[in-house]
N, C-alpha and C. Protein backbone atom coordinates (compact mmCIF):
# COMPACT_ATOMS: atom_id res chain seq x y z
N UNK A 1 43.44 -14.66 -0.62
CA UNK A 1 43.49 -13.54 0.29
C UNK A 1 42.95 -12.31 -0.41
N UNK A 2 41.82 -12.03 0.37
CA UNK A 2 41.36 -10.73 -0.53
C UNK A 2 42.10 -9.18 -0.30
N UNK A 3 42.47 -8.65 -1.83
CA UNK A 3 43.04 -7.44 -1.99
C UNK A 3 44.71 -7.53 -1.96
N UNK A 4 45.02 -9.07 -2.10
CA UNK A 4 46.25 -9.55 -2.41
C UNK A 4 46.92 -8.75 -3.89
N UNK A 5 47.79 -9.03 -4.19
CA UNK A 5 48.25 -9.15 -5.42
C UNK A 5 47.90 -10.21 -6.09
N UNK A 6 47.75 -11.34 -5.74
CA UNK A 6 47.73 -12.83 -6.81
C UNK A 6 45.75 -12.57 -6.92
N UNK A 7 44.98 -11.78 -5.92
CA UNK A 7 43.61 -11.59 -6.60
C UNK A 7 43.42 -10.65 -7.63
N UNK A 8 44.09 -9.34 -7.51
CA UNK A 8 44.42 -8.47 -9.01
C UNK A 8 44.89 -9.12 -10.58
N UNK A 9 45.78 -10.72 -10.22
CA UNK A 9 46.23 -10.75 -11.23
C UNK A 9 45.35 -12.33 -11.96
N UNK A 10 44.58 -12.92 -11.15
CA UNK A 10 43.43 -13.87 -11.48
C UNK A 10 42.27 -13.18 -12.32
N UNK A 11 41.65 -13.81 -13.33
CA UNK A 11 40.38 -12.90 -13.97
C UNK A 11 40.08 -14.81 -13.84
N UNK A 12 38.88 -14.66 -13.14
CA UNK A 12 37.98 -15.91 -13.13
C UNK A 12 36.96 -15.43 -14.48
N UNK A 13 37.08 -16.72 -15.41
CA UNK A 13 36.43 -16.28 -16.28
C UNK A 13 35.55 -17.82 -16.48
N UNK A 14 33.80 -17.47 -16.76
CA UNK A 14 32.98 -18.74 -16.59
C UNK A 14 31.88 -17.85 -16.35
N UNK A 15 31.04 -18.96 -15.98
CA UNK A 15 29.24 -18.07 -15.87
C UNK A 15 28.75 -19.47 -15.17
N UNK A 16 27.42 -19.65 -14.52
CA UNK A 16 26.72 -19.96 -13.73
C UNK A 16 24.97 -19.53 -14.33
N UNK A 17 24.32 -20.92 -15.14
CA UNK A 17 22.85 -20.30 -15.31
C UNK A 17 22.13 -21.26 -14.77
N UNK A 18 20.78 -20.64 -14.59
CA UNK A 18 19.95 -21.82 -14.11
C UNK A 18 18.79 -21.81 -14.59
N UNK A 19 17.64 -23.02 -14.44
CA UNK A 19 16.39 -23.15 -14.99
C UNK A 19 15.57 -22.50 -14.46
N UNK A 20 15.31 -22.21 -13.18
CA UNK A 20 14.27 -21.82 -12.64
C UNK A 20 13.49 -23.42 -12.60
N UNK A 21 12.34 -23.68 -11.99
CA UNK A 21 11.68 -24.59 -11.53
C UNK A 21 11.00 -24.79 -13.26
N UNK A 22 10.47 -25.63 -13.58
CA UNK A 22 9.45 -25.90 -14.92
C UNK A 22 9.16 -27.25 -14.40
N UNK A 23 8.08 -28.09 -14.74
CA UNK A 23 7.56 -29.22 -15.45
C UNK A 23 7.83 -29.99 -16.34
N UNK A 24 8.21 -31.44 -16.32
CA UNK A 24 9.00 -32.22 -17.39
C UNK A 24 8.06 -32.37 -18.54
N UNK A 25 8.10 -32.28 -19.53
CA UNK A 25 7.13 -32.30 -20.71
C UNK A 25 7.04 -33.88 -20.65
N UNK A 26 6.23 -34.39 -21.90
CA UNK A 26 5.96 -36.30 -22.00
C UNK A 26 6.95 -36.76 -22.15
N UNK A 27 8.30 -36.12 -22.97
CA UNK A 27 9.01 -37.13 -23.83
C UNK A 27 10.29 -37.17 -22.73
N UNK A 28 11.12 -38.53 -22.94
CA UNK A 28 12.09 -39.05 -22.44
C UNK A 28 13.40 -38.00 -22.26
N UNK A 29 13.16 -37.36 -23.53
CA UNK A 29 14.84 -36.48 -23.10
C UNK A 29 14.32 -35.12 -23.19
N UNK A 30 15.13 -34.41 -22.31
CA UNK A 30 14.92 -32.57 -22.79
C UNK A 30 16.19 -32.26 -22.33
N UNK A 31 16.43 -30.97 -23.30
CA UNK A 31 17.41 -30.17 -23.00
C UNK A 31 17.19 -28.95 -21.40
N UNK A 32 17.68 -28.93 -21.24
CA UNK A 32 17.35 -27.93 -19.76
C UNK A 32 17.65 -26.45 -20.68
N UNK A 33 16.55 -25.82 -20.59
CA UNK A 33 16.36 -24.03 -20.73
C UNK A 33 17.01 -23.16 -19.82
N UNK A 34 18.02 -22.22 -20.27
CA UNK A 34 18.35 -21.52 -18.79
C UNK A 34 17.52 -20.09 -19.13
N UNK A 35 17.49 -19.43 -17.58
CA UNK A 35 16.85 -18.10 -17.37
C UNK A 35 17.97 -17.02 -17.80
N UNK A 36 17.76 -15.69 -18.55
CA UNK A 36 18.38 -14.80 -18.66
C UNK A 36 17.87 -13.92 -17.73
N UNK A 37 18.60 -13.02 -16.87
CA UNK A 37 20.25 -13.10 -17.19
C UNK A 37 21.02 -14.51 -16.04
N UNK A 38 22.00 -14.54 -16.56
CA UNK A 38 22.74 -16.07 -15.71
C UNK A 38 23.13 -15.24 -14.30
N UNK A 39 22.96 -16.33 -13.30
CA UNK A 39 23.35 -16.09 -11.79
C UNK A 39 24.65 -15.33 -12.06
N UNK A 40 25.53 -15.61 -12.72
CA UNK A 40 27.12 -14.94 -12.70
C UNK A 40 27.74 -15.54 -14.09
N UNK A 41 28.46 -14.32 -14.69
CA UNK A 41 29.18 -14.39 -15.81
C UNK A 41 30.04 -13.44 -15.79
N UNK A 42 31.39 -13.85 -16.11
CA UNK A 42 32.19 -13.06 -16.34
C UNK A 42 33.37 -13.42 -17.99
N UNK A 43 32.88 -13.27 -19.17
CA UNK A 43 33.40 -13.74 -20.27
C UNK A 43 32.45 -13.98 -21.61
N UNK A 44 30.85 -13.24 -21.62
CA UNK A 44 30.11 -13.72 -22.66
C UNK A 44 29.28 -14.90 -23.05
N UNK A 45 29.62 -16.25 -22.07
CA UNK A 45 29.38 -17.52 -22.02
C UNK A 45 27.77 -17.57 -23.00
N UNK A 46 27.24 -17.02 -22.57
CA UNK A 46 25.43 -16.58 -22.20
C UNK A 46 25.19 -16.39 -23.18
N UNK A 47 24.15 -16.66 -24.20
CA UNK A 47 23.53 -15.88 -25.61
C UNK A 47 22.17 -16.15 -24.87
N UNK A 48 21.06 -15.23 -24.97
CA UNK A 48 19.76 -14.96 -24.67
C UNK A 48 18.99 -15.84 -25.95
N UNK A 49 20.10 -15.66 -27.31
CA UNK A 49 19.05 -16.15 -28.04
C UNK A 49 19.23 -17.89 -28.39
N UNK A 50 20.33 -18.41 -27.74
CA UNK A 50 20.38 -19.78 -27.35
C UNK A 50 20.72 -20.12 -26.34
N UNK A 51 19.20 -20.29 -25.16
CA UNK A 51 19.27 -20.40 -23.75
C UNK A 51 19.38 -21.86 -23.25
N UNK A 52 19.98 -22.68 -23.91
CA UNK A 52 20.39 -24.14 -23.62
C UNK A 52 21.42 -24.37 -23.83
N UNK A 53 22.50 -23.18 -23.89
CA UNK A 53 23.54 -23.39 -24.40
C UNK A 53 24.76 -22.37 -22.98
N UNK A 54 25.79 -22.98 -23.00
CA UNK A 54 26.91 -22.12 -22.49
C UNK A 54 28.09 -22.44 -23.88
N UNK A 55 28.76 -21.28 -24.41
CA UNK A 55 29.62 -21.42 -25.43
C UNK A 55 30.41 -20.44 -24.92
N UNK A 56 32.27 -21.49 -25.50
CA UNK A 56 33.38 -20.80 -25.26
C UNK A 56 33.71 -19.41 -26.41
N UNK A 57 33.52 -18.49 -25.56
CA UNK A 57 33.76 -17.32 -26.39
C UNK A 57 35.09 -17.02 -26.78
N UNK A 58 35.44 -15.74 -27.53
CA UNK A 58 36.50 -15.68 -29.01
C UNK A 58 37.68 -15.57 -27.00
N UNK A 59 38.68 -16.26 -27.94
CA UNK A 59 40.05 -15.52 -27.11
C UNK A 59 39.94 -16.64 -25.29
N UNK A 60 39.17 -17.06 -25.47
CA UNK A 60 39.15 -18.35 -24.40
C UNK A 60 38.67 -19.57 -24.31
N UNK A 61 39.75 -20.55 -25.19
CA UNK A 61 39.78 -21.57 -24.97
C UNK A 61 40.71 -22.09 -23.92
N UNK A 62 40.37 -23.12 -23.47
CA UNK A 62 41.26 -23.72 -22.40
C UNK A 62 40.49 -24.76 -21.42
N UNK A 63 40.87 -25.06 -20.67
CA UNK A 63 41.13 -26.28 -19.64
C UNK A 63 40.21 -25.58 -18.52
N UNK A 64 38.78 -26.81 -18.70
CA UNK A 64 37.30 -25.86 -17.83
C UNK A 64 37.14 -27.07 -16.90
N UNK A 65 36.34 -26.36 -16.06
CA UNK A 65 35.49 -27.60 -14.95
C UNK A 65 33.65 -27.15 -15.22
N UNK A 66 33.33 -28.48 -15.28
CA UNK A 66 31.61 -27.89 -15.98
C UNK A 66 30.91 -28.51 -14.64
N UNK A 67 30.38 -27.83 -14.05
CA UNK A 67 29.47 -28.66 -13.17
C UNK A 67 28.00 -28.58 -13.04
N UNK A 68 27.56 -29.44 -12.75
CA UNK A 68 25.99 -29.30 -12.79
C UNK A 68 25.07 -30.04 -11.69
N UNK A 69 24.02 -29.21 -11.59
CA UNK A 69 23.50 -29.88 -10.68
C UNK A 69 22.02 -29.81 -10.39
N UNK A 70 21.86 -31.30 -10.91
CA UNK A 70 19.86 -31.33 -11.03
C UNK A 70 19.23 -31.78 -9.90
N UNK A 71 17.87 -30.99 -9.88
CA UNK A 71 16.98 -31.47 -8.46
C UNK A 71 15.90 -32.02 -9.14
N UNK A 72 15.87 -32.95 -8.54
CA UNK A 72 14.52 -33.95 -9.55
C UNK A 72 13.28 -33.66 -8.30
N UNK A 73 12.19 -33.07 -8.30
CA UNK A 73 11.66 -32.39 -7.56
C UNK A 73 10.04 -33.15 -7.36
N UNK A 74 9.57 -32.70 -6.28
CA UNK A 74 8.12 -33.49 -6.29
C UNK A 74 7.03 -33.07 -7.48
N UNK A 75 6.32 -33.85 -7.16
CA UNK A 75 4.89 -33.51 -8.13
C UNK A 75 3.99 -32.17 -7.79
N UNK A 76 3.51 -31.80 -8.57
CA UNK A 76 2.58 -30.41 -8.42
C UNK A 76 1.82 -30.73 -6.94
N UNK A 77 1.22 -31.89 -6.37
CA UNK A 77 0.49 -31.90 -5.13
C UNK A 77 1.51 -32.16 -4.14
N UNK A 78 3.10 -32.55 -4.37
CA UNK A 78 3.67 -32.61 -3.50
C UNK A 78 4.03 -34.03 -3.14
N UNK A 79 3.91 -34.84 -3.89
CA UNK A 79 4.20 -35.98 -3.40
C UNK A 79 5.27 -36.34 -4.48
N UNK A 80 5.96 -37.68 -3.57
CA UNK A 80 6.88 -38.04 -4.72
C UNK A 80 6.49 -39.98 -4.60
N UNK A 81 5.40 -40.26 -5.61
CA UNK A 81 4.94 -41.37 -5.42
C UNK A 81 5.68 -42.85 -5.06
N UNK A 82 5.40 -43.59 -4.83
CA UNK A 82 5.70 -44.88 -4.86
C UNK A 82 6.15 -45.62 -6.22
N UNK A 83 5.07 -45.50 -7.14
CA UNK A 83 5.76 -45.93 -8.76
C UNK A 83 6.71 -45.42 -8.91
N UNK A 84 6.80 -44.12 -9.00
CA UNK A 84 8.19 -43.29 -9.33
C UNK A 84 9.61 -43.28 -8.74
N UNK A 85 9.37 -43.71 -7.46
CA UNK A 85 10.37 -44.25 -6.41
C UNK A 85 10.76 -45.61 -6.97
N UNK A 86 10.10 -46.61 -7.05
CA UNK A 86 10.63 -47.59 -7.65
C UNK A 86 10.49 -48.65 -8.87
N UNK A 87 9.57 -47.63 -9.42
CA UNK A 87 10.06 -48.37 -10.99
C UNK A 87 10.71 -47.60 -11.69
N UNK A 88 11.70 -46.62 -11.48
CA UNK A 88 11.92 -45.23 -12.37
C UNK A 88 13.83 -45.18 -11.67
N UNK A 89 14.40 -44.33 -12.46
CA UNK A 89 15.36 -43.75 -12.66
C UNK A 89 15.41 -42.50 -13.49
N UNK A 90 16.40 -41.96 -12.88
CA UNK A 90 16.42 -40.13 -13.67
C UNK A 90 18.11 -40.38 -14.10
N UNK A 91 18.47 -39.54 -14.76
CA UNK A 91 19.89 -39.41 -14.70
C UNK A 91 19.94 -37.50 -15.72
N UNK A 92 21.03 -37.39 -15.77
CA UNK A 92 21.19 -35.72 -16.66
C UNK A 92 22.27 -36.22 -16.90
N UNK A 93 22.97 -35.44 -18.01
CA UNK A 93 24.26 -35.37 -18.63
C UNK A 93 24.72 -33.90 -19.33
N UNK A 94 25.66 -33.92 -18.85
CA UNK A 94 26.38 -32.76 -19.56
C UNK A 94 26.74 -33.24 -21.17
N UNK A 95 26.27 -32.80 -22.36
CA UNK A 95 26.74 -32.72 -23.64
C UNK A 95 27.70 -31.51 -24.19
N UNK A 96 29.23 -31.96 -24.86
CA UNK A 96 29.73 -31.17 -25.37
C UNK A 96 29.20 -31.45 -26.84
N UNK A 97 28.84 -29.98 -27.25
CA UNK A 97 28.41 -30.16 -28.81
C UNK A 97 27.33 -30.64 -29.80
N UNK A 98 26.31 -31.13 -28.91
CA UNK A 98 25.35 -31.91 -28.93
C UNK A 98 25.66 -33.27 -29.07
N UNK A 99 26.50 -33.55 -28.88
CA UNK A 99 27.15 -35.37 -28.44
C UNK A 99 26.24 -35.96 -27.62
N UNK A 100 25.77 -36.77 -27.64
CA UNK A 100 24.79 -37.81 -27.23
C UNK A 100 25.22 -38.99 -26.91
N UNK A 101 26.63 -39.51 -28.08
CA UNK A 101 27.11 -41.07 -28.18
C UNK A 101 28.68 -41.15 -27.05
N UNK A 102 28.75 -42.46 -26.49
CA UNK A 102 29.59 -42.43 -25.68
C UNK A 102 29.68 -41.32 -24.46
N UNK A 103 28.96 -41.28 -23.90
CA UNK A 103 28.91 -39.82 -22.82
C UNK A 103 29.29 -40.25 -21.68
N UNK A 104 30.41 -40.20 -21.16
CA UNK A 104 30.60 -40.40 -19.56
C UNK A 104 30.57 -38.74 -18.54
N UNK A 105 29.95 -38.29 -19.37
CA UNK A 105 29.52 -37.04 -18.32
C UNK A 105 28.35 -37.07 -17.48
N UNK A 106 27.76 -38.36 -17.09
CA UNK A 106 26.31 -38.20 -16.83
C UNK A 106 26.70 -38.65 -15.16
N UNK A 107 25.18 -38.36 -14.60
CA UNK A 107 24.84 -38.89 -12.88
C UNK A 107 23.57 -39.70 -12.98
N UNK A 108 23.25 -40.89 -12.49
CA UNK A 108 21.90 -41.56 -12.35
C UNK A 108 21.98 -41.61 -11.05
N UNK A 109 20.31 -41.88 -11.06
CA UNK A 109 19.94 -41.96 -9.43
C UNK A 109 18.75 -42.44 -9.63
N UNK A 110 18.07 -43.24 -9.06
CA UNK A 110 16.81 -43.69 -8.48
C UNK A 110 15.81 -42.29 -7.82
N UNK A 111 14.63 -42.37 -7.92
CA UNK A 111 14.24 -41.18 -7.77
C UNK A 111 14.24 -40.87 -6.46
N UNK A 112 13.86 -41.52 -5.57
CA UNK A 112 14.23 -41.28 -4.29
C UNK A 112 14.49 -42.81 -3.66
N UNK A 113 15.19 -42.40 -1.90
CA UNK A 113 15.71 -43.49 -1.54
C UNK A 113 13.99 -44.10 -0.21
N UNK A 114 13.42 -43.41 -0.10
CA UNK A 114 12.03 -43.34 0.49
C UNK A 114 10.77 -42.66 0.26
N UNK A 115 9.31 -43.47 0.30
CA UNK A 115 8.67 -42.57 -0.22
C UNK A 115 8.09 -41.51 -0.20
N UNK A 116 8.52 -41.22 1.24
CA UNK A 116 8.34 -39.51 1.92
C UNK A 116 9.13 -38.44 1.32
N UNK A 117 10.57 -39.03 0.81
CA UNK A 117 11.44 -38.01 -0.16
C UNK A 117 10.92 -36.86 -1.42
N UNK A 118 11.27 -35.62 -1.19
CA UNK A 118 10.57 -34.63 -1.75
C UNK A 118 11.52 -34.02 -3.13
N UNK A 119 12.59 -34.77 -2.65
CA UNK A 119 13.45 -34.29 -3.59
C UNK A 119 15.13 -34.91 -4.07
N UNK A 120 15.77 -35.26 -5.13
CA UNK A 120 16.51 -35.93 -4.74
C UNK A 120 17.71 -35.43 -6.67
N UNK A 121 19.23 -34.73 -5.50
CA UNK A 121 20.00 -34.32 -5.89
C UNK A 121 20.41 -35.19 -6.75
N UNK A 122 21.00 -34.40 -8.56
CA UNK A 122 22.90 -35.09 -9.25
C UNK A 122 23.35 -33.97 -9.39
N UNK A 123 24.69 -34.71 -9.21
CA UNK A 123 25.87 -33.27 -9.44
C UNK A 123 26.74 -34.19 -10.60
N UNK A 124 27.31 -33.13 -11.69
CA UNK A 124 27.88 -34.34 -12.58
C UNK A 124 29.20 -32.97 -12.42
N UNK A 125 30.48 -33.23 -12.39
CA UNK A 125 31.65 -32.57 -12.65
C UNK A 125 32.66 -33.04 -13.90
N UNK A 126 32.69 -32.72 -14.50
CA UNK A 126 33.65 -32.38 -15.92
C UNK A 126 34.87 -31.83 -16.55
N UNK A 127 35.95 -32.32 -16.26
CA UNK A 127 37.40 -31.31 -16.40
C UNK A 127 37.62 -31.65 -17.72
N UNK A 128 37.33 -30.28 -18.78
CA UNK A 128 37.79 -31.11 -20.15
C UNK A 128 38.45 -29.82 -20.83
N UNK A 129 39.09 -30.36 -21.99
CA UNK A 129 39.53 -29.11 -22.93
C UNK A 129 38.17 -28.29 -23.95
N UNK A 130 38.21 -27.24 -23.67
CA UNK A 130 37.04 -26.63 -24.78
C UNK A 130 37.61 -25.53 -25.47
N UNK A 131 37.46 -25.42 -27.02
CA UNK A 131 37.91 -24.48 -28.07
C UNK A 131 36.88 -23.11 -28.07
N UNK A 132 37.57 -22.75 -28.66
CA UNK A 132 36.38 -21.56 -29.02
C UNK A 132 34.89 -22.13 -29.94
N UNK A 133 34.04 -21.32 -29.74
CA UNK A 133 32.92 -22.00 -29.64
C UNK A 133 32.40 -23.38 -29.75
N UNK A 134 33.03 -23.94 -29.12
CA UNK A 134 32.96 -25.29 -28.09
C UNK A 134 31.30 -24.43 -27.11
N UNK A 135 30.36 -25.52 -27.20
CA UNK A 135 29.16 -25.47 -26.27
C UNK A 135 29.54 -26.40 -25.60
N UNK A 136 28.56 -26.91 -24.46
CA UNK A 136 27.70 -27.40 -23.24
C UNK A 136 26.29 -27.07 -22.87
N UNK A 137 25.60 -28.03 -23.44
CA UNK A 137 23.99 -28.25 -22.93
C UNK A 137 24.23 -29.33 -21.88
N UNK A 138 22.64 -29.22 -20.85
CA UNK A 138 22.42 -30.13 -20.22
C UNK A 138 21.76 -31.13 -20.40
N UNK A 139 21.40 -32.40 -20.21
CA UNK A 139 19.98 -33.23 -21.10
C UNK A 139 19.62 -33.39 -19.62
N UNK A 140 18.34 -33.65 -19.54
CA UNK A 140 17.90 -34.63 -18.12
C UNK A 140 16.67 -35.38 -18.93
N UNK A 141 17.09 -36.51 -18.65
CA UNK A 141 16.25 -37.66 -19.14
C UNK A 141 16.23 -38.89 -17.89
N UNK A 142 14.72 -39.65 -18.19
CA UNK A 142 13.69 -40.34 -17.25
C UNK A 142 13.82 -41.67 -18.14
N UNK A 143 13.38 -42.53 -17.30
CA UNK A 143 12.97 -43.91 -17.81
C UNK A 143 12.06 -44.33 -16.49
N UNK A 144 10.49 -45.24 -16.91
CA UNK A 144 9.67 -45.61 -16.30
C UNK A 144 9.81 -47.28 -16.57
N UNK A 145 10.09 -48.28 -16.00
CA UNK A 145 9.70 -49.25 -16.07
C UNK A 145 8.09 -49.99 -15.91
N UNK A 146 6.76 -48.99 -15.13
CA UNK A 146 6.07 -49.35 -15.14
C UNK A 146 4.95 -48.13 -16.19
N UNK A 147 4.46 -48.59 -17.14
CA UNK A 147 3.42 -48.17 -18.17
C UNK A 147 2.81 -46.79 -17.23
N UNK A 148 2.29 -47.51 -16.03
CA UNK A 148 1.27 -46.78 -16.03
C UNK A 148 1.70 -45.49 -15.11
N UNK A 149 3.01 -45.53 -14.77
CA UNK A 149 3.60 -44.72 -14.05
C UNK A 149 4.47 -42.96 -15.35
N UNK A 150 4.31 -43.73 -16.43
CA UNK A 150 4.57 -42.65 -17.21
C UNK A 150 3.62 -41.44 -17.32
N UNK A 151 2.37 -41.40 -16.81
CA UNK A 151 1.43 -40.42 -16.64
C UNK A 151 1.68 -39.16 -15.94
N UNK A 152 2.80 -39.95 -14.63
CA UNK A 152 3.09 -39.16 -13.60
C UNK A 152 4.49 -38.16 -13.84
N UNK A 153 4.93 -38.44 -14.86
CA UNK A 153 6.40 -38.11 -15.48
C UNK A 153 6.00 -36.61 -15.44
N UNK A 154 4.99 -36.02 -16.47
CA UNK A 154 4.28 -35.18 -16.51
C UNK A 154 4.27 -33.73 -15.63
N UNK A 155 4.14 -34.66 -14.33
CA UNK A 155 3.93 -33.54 -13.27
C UNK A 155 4.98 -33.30 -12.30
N UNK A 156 5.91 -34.26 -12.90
CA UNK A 156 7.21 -33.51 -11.63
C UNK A 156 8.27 -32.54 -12.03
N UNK A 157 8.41 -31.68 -11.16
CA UNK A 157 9.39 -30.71 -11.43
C UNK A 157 11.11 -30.81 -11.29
N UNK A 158 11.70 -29.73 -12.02
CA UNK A 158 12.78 -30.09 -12.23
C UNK A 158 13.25 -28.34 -12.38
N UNK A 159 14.79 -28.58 -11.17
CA UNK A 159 15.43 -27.57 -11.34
C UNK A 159 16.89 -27.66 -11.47
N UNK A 160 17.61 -26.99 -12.32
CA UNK A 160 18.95 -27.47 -12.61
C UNK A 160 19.48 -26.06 -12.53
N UNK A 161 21.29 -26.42 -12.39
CA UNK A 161 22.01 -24.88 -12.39
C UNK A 161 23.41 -25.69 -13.29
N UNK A 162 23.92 -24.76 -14.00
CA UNK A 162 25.13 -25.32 -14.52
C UNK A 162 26.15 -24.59 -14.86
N UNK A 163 27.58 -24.80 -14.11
CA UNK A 163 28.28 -23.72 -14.06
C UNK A 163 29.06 -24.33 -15.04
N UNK A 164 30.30 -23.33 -15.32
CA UNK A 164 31.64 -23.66 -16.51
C UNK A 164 32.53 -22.89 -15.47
N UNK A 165 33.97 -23.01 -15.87
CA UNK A 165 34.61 -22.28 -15.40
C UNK A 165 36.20 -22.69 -15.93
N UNK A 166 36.75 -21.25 -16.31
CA UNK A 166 38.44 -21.40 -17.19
C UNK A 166 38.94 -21.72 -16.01
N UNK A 167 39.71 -22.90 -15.80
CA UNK A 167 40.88 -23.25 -15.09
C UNK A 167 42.28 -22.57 -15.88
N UNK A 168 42.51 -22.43 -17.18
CA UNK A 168 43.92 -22.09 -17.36
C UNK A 168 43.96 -22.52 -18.94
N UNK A 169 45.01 -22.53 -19.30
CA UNK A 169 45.46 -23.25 -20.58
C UNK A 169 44.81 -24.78 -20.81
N UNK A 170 44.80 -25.04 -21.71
CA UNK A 170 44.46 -26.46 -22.66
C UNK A 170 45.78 -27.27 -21.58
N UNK A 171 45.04 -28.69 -21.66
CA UNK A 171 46.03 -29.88 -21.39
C UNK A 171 46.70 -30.27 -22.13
């Protein structure tokens, strides 16, 4: 209820950044770049001079929800081919810390479910404990089953947003 008492005494504390649109480079994994300044921050999350990063700042650790959400996007002419539709898979993952091993933070998807599809959503959600400078990067990584379809990797775009947000105390 806005202008309550229980909204005076809430401080939502978290941030919200995003990529802006870019081009997947050749290689299999990338970290997602965010744009300065972030859609919304309220707590420091943000360093300009490490823009792949959201980190728990001094005096708030605790019990977060991380969510994210990648658009695996058409090709520069607009199409979203046939190879790529079905010899391919995308997936992203949320990394705490640069953790790579054992990750159940991730979303896969097939690139699209038809080949007229222009675009095709993951949302990955995350309720975990994070310390003080405790990070979260995003990865979004591709796999091509057909050779000759890796050419096309190249030219499709990709836009991601990834929020954090203090729920409260540690579990």
């Amino acid at each position: 209820m806005a202008g309550s008492n229980i909204d005076k005494k809430i401080k939502v504390r978290g941030v919200t950044v995003e990529s802006g649109g870019f081009f997947l480079p050749g290689s299999d994994e990338t970290i997602v770049e965010f744009s300065d300044p972030p859609s919304w921050e309220n707590g420091d999350f943000f360093t300009v001079g490490e823009p792949t990063r959201v980190t728990v700042p001094p005096k708030l650790k605790g019990r977060y929800l991380a969510h994210a959400v990648v658009h695996w996007s058409e090709k520069m002419d607009g199409t979203f081919s046939t190879t790529l539709r079905d010899g391919s898979y995308f997936f992203s993952r949320i990394m705490k810390n640069g953790d790579t091993s054992n990750n159940p933070r991730e979303a896969r998807t097939t690139a699209a479910p038809i080949a007229t599809a222009s675009m095709t959503p993951q949302r990955i959600l995350w309720e975990t404990n994070l310390r003080v400078g405790d990070y979260l990067e995003l990865e979004v990584c591709w796999y091509v089953s057909d050779p000759a379809a890796r050419a096309e990797i190249a030219g499709l775009k990709l836009e991601a947003w990834l929020t954090l947000r203090r729920l409260g105390k540690p579990a």
